[in-house]
PDB file of N, CA and C in Angstrom:
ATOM      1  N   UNK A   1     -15.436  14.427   5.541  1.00  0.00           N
ATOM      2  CA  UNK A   1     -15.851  13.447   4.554  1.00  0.00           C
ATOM      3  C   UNK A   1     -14.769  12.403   4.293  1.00  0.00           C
ATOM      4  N   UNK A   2     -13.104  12.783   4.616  1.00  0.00           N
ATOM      5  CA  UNK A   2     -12.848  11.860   4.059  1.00  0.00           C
ATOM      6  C   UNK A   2     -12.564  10.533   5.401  1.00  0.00           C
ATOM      7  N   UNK A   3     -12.696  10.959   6.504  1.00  0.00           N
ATOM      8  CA  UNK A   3     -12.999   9.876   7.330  1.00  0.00           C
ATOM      9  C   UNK A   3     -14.182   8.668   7.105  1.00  0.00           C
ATOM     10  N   UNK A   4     -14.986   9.487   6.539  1.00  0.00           N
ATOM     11  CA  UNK A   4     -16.288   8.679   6.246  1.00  0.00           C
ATOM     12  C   UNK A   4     -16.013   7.839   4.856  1.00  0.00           C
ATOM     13  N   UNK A   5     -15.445   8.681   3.771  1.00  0.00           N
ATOM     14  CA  UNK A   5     -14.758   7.541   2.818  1.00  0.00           C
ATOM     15  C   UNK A   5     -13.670   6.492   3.254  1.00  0.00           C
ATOM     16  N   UNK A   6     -13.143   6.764   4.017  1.00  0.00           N
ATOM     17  CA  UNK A   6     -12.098   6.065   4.550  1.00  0.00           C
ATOM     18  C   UNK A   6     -12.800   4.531   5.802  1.00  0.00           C
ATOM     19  N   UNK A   7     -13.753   4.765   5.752  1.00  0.00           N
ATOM     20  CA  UNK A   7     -14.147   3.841   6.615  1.00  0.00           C
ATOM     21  C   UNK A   7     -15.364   3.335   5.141  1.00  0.00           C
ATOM     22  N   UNK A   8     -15.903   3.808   4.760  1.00  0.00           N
ATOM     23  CA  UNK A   8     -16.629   2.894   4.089  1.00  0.00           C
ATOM     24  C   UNK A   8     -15.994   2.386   3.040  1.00  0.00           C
ATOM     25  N   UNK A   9     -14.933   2.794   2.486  1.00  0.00           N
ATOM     26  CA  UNK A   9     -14.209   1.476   1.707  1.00  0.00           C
ATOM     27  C   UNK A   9     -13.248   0.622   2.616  1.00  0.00           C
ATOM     28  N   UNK A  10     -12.564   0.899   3.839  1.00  0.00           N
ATOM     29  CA  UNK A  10     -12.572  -0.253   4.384  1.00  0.00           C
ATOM     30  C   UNK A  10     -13.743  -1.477   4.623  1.00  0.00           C
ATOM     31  N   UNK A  11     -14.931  -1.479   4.648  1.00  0.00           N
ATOM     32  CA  UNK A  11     -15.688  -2.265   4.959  1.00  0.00           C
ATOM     33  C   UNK A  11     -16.221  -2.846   3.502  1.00  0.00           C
ATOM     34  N   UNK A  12     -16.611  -1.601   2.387  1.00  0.00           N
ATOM     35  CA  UNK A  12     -16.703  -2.575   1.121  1.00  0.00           C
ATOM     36  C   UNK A  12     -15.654  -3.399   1.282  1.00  0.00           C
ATOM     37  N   UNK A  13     -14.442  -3.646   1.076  1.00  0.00           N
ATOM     38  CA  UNK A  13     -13.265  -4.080   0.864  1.00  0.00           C
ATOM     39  C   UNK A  13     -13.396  -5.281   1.419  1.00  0.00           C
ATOM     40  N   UNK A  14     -13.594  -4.881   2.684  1.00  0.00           N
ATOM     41  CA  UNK A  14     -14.069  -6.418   3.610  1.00  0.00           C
ATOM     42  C   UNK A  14     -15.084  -7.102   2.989  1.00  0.00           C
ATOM     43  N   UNK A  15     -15.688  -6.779   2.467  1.00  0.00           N
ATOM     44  CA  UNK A  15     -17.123  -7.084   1.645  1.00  0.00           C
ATOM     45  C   UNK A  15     -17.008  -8.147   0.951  1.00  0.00           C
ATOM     46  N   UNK A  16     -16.185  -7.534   0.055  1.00  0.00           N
ATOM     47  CA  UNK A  16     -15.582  -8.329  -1.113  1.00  0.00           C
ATOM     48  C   UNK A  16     -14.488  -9.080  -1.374  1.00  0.00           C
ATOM     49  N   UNK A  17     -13.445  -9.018   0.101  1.00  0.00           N
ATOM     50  CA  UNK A  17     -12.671 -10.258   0.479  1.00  0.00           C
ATOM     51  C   UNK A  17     -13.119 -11.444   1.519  1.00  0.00           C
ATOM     52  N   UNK A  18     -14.650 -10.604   1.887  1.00  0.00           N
ATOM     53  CA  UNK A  18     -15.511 -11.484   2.600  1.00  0.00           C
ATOM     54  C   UNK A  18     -14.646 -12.804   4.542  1.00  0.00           C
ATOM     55  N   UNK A  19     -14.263 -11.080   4.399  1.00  0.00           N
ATOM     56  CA  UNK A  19     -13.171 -11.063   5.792  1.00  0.00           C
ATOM     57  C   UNK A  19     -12.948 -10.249   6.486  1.00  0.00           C
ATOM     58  N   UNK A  20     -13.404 -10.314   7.911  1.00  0.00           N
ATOM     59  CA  UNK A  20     -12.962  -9.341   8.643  1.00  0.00           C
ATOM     60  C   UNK A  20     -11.696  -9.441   9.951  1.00  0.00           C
ATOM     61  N   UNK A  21     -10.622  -8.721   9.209  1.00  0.00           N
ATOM     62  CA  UNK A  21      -9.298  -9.741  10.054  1.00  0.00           C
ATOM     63  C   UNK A  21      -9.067  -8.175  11.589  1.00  0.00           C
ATOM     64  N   UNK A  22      -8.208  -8.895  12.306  1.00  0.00           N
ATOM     65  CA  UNK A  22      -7.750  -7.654  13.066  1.00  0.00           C
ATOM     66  C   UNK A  22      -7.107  -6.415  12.297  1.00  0.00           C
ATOM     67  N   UNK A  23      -6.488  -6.211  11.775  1.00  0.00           N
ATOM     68  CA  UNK A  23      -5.746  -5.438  10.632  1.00  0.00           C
ATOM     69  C   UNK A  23      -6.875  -4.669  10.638  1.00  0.00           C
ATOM     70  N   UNK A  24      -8.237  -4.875   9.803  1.00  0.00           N
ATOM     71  CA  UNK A  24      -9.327  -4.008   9.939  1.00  0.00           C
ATOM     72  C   UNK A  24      -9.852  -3.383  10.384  1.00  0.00           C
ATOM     73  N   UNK A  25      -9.783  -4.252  11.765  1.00  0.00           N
ATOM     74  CA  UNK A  25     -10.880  -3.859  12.603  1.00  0.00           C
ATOM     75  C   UNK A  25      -9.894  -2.628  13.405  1.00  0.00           C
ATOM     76  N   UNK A  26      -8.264  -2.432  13.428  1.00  0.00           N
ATOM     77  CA  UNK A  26      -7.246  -1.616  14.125  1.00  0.00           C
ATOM     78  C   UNK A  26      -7.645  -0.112  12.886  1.00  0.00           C
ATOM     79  N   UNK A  27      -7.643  -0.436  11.545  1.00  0.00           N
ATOM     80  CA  UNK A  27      -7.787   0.812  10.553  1.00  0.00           C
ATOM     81  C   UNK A  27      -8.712   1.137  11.022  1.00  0.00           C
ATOM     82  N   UNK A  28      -9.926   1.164  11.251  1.00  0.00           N
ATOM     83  CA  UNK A  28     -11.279   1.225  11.524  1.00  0.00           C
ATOM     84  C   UNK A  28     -11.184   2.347  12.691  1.00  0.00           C
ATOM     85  N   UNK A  29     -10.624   1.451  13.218  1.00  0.00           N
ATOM     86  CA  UNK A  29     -10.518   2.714  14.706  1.00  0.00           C
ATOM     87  C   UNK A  29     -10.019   4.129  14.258  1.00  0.00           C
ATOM     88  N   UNK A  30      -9.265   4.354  13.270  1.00  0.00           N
ATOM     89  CA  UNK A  30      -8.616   5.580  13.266  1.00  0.00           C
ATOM     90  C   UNK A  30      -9.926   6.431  12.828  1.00  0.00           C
ATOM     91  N   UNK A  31     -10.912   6.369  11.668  1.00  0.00           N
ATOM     92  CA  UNK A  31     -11.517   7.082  11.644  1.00  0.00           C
ATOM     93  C   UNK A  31     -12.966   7.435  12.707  1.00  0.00           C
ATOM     94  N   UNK A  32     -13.589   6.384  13.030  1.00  0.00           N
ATOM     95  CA  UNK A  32     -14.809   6.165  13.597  1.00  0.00           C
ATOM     96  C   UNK A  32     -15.022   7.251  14.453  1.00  0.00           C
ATOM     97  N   UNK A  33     -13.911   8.297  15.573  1.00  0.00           N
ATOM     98  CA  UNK A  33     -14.021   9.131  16.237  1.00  0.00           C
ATOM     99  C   UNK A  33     -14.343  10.570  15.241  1.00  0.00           C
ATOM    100  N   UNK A  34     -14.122  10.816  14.015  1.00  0.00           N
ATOM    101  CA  UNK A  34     -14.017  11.979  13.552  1.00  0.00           C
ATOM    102  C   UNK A  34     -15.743  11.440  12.591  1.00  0.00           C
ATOM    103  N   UNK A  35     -16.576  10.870  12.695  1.00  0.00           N
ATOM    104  CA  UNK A  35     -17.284  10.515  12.261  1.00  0.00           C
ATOM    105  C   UNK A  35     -18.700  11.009  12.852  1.00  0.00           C
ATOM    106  N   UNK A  36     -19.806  11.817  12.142  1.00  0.00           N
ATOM    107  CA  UNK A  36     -20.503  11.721  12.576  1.00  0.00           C
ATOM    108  C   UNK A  36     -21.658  11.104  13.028  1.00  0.00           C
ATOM    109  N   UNK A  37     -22.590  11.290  14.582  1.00  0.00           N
ATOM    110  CA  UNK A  37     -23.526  10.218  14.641  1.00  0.00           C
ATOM    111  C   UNK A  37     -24.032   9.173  13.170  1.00  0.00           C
ATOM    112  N   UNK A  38     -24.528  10.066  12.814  1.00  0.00           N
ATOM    113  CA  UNK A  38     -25.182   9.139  11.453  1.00  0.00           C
ATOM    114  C   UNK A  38     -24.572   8.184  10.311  1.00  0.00           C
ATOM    115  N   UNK A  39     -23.191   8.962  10.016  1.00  0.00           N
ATOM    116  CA  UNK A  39     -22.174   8.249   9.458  1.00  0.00           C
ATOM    117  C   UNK A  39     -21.490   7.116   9.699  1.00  0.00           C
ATOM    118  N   UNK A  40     -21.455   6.978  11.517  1.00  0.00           N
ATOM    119  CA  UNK A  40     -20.662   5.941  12.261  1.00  0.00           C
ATOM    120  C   UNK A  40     -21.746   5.022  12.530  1.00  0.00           C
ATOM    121  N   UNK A  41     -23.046   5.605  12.391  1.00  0.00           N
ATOM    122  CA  UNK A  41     -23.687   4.341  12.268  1.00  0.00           C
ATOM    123  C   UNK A  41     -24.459   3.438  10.837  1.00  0.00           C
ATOM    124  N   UNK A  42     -23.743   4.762   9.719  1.00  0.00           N
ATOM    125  CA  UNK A  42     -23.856   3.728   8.193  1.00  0.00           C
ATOM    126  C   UNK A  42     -22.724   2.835   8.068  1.00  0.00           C
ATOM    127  N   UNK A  43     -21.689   3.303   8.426  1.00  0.00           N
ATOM    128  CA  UNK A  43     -20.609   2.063   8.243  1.00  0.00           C
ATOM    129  C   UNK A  43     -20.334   1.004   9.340  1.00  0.00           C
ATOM    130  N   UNK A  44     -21.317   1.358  10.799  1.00  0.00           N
ATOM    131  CA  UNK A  44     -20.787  -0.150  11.209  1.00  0.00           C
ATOM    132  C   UNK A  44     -22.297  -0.639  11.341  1.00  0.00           C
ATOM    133  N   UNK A  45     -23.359  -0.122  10.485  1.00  0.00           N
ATOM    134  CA  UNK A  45     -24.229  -0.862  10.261  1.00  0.00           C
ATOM    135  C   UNK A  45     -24.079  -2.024   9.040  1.00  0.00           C
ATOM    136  N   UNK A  46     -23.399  -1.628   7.727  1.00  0.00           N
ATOM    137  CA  UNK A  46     -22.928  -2.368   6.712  1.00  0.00           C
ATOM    138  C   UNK A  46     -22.353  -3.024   7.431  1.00  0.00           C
ATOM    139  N   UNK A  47     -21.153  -2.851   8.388  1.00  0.00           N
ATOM    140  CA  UNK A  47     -20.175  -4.201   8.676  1.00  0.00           C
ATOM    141  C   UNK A  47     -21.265  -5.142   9.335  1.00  0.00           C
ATOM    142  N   UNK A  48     -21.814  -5.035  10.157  1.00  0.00           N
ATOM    143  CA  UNK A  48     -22.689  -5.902  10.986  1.00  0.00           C
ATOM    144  C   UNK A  48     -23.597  -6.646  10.402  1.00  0.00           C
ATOM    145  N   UNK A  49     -24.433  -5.686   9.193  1.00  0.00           N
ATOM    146  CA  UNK A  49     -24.981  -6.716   8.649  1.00  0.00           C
ATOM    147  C   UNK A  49     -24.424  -7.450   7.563  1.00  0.00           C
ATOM    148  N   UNK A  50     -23.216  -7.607   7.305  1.00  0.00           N
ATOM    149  CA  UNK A  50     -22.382  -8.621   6.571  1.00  0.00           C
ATOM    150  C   UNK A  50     -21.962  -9.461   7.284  1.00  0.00           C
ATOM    151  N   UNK A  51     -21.664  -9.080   8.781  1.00  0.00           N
ATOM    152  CA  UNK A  51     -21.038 -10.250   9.181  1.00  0.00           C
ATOM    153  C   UNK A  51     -22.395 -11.457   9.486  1.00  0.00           C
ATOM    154  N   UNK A  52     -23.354 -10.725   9.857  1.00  0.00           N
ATOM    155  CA  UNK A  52     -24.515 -11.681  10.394  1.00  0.00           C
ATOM    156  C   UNK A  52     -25.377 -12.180   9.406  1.00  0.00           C
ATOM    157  N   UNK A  53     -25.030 -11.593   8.065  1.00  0.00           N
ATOM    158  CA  UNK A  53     -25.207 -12.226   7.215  1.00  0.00           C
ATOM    159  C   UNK A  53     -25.167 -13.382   6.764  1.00  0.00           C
ATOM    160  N   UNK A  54     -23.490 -12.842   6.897  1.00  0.00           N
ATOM    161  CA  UNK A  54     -22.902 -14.799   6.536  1.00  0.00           C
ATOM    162  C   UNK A  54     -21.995 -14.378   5.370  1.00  0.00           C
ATOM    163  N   UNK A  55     -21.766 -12.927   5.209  1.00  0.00           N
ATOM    164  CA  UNK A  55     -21.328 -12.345   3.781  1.00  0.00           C
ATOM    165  C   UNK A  55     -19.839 -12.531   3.851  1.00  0.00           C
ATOM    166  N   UNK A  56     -19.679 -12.247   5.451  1.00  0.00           N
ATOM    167  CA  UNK A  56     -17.949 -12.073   5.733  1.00  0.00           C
ATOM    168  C   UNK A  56     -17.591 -13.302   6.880  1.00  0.00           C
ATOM    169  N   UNK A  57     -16.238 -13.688   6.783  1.00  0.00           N
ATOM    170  CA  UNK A  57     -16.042 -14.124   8.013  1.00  0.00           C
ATOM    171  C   UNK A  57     -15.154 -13.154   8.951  1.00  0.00           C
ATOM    172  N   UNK A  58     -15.428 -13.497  10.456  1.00  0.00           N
ATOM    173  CA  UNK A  58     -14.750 -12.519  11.439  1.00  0.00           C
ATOM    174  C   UNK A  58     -13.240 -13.473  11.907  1.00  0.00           C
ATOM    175  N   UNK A  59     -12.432 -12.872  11.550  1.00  0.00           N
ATOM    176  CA  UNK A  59     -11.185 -13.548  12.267  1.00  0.00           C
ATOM    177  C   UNK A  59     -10.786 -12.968  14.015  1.00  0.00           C
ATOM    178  N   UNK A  60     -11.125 -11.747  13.932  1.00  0.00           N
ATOM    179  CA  UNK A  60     -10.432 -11.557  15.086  1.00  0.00           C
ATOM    180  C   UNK A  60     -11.301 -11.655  16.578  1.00  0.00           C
ATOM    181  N   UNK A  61     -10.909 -12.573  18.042  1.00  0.00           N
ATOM    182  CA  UNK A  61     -11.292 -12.399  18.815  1.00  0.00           C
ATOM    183  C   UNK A  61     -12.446 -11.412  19.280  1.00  0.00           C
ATOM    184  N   UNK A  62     -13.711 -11.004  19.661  1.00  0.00           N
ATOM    185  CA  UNK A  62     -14.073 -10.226  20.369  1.00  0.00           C
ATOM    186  C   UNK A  62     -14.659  -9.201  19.698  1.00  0.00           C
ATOM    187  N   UNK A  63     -15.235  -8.081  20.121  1.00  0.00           N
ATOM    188  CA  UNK A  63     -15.962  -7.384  18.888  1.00  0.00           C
ATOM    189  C   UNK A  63     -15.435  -6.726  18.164  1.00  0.00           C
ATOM    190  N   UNK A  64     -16.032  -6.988  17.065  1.00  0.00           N
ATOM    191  CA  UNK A  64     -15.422  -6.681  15.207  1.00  0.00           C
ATOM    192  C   UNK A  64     -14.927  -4.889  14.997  1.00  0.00           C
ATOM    193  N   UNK A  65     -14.930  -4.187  16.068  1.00  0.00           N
ATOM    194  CA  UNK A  65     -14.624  -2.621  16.215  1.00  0.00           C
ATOM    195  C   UNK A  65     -14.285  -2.268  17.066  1.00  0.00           C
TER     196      UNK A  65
END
């Protein structure tokens, strides 16, 4: 569980600085492997649909994970 907290307040966070920088997208990686199917796909479903939103901007090159 706490991988899964650990990745979904990285992405609120992003949320609400309405930015997604490399820095993020490198934290991100640490948990996403200890994550299960369903979990890894609630938190990079939130990121995705913020970014295509229009909620966040993406700074870093290439894909956002």
């Amino acid at each position: 569980m706490a991988a899964f907290s650990q990745g979904r307040r990285l992405v609120k966070n992003a949320v609400a600085a309405a930015r997604w920088s490399e820095t993020q997208r490198q934290e991100l990686r640490a948990p996403v492997p200890q994550l299960t199917p369903e979990q890894r796909e609630d938190v990079i479903r939130t990121l995705l649909v913020s970014i295509n939103s229009g909620k966040m901007r993406v700074e870093p090159v290439g894909a956002p994970f």
